[in-house]
N, C-alpha and C. Protein backbone atom coordinates (compact mmCIF):
# COMPACT_ATOMS: atom_id res chain seq x y z
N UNK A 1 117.83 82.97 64.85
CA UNK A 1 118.43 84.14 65.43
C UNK A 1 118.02 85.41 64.69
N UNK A 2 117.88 85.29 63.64
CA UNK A 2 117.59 86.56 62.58
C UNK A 2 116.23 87.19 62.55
N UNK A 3 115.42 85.87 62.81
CA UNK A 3 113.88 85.97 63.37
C UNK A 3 113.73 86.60 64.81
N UNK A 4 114.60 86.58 65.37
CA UNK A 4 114.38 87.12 67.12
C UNK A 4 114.70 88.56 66.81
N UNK A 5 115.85 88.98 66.39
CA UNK A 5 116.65 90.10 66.00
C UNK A 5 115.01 91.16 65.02
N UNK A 6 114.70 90.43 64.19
CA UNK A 6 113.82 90.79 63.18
C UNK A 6 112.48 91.40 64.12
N UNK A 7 112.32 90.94 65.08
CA UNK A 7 110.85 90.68 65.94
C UNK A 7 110.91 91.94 67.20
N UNK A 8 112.42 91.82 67.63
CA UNK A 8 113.01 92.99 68.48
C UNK A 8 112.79 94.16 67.90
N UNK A 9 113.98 94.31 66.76
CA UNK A 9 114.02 96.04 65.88
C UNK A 9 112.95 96.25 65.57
N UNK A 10 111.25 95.79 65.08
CA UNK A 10 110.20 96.04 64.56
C UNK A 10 109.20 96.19 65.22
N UNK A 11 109.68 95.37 66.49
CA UNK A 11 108.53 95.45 67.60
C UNK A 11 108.52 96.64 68.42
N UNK A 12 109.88 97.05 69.07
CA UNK A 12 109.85 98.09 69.77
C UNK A 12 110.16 99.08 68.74
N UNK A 13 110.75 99.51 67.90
CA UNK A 13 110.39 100.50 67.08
C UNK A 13 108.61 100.62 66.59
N UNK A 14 107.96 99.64 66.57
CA UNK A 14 106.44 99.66 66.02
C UNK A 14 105.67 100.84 67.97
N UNK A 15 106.40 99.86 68.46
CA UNK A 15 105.52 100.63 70.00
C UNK A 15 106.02 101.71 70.30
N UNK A 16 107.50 101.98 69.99
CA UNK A 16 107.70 103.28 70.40
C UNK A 16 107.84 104.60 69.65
N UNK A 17 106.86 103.87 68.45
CA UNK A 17 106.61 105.35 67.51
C UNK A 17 104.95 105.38 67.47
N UNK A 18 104.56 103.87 68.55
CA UNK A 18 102.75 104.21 68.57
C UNK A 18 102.54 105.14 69.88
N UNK A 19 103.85 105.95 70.41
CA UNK A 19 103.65 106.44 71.84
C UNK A 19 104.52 107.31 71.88
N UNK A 20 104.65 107.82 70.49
CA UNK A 20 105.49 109.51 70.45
C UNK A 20 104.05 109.97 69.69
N UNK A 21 105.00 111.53 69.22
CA UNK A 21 103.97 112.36 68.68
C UNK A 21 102.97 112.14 68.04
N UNK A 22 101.93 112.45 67.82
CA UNK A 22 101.32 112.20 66.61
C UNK A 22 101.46 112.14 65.13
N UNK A 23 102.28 113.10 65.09
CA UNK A 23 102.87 113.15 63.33
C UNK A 23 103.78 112.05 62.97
N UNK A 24 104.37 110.94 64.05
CA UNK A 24 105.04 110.10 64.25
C UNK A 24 104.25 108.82 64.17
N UNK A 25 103.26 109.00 64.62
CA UNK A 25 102.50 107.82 65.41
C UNK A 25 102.26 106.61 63.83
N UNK A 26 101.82 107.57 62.93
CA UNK A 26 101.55 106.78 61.80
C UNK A 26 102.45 106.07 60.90
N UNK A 27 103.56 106.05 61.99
CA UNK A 27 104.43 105.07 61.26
C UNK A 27 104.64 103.94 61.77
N UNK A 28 103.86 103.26 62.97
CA UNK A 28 104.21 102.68 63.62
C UNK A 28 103.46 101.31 63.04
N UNK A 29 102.51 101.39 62.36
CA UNK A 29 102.01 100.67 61.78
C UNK A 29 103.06 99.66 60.22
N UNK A 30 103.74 100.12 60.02
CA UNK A 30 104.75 100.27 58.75
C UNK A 30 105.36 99.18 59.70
N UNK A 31 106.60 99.35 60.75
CA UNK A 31 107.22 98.73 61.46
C UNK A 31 106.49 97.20 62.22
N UNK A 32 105.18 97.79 62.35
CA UNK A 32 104.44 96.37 62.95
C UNK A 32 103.94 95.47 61.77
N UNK A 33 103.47 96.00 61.00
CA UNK A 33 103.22 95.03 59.72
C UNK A 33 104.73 94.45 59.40
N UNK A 34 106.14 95.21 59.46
CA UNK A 34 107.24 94.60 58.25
C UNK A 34 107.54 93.20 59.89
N UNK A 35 107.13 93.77 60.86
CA UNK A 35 107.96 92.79 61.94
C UNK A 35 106.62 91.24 62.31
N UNK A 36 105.32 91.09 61.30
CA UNK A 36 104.83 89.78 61.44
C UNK A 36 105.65 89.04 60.26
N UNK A 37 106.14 89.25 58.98
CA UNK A 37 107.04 87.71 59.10
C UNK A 37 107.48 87.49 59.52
N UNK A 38 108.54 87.84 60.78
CA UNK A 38 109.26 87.26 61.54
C UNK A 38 109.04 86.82 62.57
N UNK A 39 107.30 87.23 62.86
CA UNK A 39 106.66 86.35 64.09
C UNK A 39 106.53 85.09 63.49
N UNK A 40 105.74 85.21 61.97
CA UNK A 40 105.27 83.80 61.50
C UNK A 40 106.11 83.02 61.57
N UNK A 41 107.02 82.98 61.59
CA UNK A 41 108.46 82.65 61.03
C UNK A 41 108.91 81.58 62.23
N UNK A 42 109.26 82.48 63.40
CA UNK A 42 109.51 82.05 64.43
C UNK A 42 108.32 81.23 64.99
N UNK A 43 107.04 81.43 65.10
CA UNK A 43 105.99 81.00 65.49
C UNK A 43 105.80 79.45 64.87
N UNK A 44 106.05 79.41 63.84
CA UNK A 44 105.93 78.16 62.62
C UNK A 44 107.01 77.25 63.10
N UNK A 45 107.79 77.81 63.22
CA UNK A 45 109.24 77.37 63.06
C UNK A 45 109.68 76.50 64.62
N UNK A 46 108.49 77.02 65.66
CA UNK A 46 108.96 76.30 67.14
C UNK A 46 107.55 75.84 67.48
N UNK A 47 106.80 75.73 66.67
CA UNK A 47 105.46 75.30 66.50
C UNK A 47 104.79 75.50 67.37
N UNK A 48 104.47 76.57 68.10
CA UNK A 48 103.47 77.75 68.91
C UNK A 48 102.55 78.29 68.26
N UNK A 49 101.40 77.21 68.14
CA UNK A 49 100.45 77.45 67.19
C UNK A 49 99.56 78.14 67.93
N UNK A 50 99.69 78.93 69.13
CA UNK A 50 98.63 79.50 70.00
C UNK A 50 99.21 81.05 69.37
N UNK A 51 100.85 81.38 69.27
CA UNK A 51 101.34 82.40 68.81
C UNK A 51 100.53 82.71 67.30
N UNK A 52 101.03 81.64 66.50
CA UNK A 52 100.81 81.75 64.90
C UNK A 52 99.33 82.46 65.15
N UNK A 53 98.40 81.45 65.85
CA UNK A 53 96.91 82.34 65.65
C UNK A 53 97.15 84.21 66.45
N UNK A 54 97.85 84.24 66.94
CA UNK A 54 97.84 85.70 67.58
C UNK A 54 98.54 86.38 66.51
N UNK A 55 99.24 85.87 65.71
CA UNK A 55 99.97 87.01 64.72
C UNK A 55 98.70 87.40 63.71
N UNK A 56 97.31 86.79 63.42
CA UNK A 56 96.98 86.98 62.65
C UNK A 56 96.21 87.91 62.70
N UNK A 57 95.69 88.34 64.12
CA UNK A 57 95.33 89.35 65.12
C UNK A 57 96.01 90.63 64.77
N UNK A 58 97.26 90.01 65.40
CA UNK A 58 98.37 91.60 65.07
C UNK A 58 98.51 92.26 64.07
N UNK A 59 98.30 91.40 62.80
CA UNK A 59 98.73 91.64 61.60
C UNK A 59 97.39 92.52 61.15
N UNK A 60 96.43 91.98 61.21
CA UNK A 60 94.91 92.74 61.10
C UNK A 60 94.83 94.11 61.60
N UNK A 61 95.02 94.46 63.02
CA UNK A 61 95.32 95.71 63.60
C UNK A 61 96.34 96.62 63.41
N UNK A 62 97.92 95.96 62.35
CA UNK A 62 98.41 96.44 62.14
C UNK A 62 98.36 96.76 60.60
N UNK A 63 97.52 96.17 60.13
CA UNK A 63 96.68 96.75 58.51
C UNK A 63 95.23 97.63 58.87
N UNK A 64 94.85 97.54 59.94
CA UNK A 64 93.83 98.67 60.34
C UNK A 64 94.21 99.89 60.30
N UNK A 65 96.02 99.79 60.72
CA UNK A 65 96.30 101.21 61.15
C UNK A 65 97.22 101.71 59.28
N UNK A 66 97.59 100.73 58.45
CA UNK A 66 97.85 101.12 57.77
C UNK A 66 97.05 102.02 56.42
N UNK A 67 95.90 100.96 56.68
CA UNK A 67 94.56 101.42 55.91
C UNK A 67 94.08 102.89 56.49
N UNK A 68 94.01 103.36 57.65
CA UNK A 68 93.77 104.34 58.78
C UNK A 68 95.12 105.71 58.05
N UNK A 69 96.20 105.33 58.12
CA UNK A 69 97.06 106.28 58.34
C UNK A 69 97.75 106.34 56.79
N UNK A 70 97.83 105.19 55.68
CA UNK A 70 98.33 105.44 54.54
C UNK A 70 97.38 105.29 53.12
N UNK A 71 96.58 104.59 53.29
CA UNK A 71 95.59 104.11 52.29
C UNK A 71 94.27 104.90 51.94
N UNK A 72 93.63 104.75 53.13
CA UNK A 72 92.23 105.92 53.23
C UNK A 72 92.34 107.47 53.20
N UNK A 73 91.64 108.07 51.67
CA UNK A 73 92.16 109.33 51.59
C UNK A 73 91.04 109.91 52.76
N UNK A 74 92.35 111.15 53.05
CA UNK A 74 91.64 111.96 54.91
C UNK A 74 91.17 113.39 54.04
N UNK A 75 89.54 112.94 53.73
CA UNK A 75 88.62 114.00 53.30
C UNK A 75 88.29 114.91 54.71
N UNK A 76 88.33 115.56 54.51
CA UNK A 76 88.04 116.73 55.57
C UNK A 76 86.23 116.62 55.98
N UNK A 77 86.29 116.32 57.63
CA UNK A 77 84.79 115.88 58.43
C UNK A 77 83.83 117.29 58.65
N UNK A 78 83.01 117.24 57.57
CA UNK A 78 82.50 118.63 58.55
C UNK A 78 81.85 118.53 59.73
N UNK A 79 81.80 119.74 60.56
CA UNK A 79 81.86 120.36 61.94
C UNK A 79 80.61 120.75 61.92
N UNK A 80 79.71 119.26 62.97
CA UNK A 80 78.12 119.80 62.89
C UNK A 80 78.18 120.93 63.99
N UNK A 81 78.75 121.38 64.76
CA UNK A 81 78.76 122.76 65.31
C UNK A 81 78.67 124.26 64.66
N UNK A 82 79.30 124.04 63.39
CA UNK A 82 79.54 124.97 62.32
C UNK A 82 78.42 125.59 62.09
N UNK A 83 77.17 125.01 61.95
CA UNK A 83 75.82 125.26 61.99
C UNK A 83 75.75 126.64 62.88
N UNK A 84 76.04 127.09 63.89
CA UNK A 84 75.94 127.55 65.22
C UNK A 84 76.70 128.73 64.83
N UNK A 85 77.42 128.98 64.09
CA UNK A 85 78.11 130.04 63.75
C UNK A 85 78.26 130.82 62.38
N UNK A 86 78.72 131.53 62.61
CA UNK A 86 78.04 132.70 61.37
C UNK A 86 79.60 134.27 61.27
N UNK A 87 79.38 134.07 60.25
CA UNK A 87 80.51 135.87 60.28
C UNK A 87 79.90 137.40 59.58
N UNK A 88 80.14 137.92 60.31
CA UNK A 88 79.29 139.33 60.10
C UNK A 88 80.67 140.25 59.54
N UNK A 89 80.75 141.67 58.71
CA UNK A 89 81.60 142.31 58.40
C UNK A 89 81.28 143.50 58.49
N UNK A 90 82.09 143.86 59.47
CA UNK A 90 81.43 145.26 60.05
C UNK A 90 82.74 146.51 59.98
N UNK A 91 82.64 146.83 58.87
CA UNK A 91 83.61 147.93 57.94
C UNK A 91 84.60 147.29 58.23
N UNK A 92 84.88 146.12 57.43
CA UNK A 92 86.16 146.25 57.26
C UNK A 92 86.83 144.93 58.54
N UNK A 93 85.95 144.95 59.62
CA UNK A 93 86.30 144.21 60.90
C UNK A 93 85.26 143.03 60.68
N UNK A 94 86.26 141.86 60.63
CA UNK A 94 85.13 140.43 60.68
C UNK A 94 84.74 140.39 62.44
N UNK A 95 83.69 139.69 62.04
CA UNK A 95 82.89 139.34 63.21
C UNK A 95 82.33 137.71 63.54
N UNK A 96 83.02 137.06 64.38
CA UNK A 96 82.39 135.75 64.45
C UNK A 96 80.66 135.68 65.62
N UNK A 97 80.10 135.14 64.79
CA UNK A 97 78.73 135.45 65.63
C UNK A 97 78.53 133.68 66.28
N UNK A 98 78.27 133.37 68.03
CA UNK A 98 78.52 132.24 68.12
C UNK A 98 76.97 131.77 68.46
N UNK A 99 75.87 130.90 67.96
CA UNK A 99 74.99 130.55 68.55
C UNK A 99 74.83 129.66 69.65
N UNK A 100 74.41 129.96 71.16
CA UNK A 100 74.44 129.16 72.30
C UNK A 100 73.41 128.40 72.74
N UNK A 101 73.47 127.53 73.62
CA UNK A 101 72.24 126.76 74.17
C UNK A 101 71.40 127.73 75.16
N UNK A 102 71.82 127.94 75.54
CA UNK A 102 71.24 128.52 76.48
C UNK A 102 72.24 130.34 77.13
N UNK A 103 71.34 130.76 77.60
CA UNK A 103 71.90 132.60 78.04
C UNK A 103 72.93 132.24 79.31
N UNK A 104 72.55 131.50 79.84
CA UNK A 104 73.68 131.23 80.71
C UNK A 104 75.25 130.47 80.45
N UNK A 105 74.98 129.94 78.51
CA UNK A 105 76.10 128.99 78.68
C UNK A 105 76.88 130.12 77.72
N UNK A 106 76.09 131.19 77.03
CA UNK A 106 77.03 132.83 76.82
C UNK A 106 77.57 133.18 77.40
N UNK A 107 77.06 133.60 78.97
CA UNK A 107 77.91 134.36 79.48
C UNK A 107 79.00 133.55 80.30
N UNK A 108 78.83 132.00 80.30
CA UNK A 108 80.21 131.65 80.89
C UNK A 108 81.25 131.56 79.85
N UNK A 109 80.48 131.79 78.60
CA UNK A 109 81.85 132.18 77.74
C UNK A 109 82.41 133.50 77.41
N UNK A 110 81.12 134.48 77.59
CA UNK A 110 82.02 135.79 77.75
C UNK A 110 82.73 135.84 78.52
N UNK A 111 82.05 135.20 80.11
CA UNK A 111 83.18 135.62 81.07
C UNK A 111 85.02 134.91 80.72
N UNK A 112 84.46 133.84 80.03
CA UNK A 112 85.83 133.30 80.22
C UNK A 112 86.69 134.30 78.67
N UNK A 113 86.55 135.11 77.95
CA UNK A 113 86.46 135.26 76.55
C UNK A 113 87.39 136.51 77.87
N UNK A 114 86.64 137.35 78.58
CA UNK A 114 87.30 138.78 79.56
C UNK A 114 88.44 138.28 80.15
N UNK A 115 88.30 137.06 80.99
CA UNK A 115 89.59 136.38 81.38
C UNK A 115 90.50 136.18 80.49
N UNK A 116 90.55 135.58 79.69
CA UNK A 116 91.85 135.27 78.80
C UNK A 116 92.03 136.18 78.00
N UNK A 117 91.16 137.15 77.54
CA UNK A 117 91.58 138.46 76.29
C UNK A 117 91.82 139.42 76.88
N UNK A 118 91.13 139.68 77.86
CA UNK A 118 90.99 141.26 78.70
C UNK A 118 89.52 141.81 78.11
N UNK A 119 88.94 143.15 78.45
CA UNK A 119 88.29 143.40 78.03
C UNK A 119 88.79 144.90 77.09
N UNK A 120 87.84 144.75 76.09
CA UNK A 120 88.41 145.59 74.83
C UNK A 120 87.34 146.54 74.62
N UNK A 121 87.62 147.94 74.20
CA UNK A 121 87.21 148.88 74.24
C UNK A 121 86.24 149.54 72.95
N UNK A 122 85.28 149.58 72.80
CA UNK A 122 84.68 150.08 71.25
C UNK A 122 84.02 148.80 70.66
């Protein structure tokens, strides 16, 4: 009974913090790892040895995400786009300078740059 109870609170707490926010999400892994002894448990215990091999599955993906979200330090990826851009200082006023593929794929960003900013004067 304690094993079913154990498998419930860990299981749906594990899924329903892998399907909230993001700043949330990385806990869901915590809850799915603490809720496989109580698969093994139960699995062993009613001898569903097709289960036991699936916990070992779960347990793997749920140390993927722990290794992912608590273990692996999150070094900052640089941005091969970054290349493409540049800042100019023009008294005082920064300037982002953007390099494009092509003259046509500028001006669908100026145009869209007039749409959402307005156009600005000077």
């Amino acid at each position: 009974m304690i094993d079913q109870i154990g498998i419930a609170l860990t299981g749906v707490t594990a899924i329903a913090l892998s399907q909230s926010a993001p700043r949330l999400q990385r806990y869901a892994c915590l809850f799915g790892i603490a809720g496989q002894p109580f698969w093994i448990y139960a699995a062993w215990h009613a001898g569903q040895w097709g289960i036991l091999a699936l916990t070992a599955l779960y347990t793997a993906a749920w140390a993927k995400g722990l290794w992912a979200h608590w273990i692996r330090s999150s070094k900052a990826v640089p941005n091969p786009q970054a290349s493409f851009c540049y800042t100019e200082n023009h008294g005082g006023r920064g300037k982002l300078v953007v390099g494009f593929e092509s003259l046509d794929e500028m001006h669908r960003a100026h145009e869209f740059a007039i749409r959402k900013f307005g156009r600005r004067k000077g």
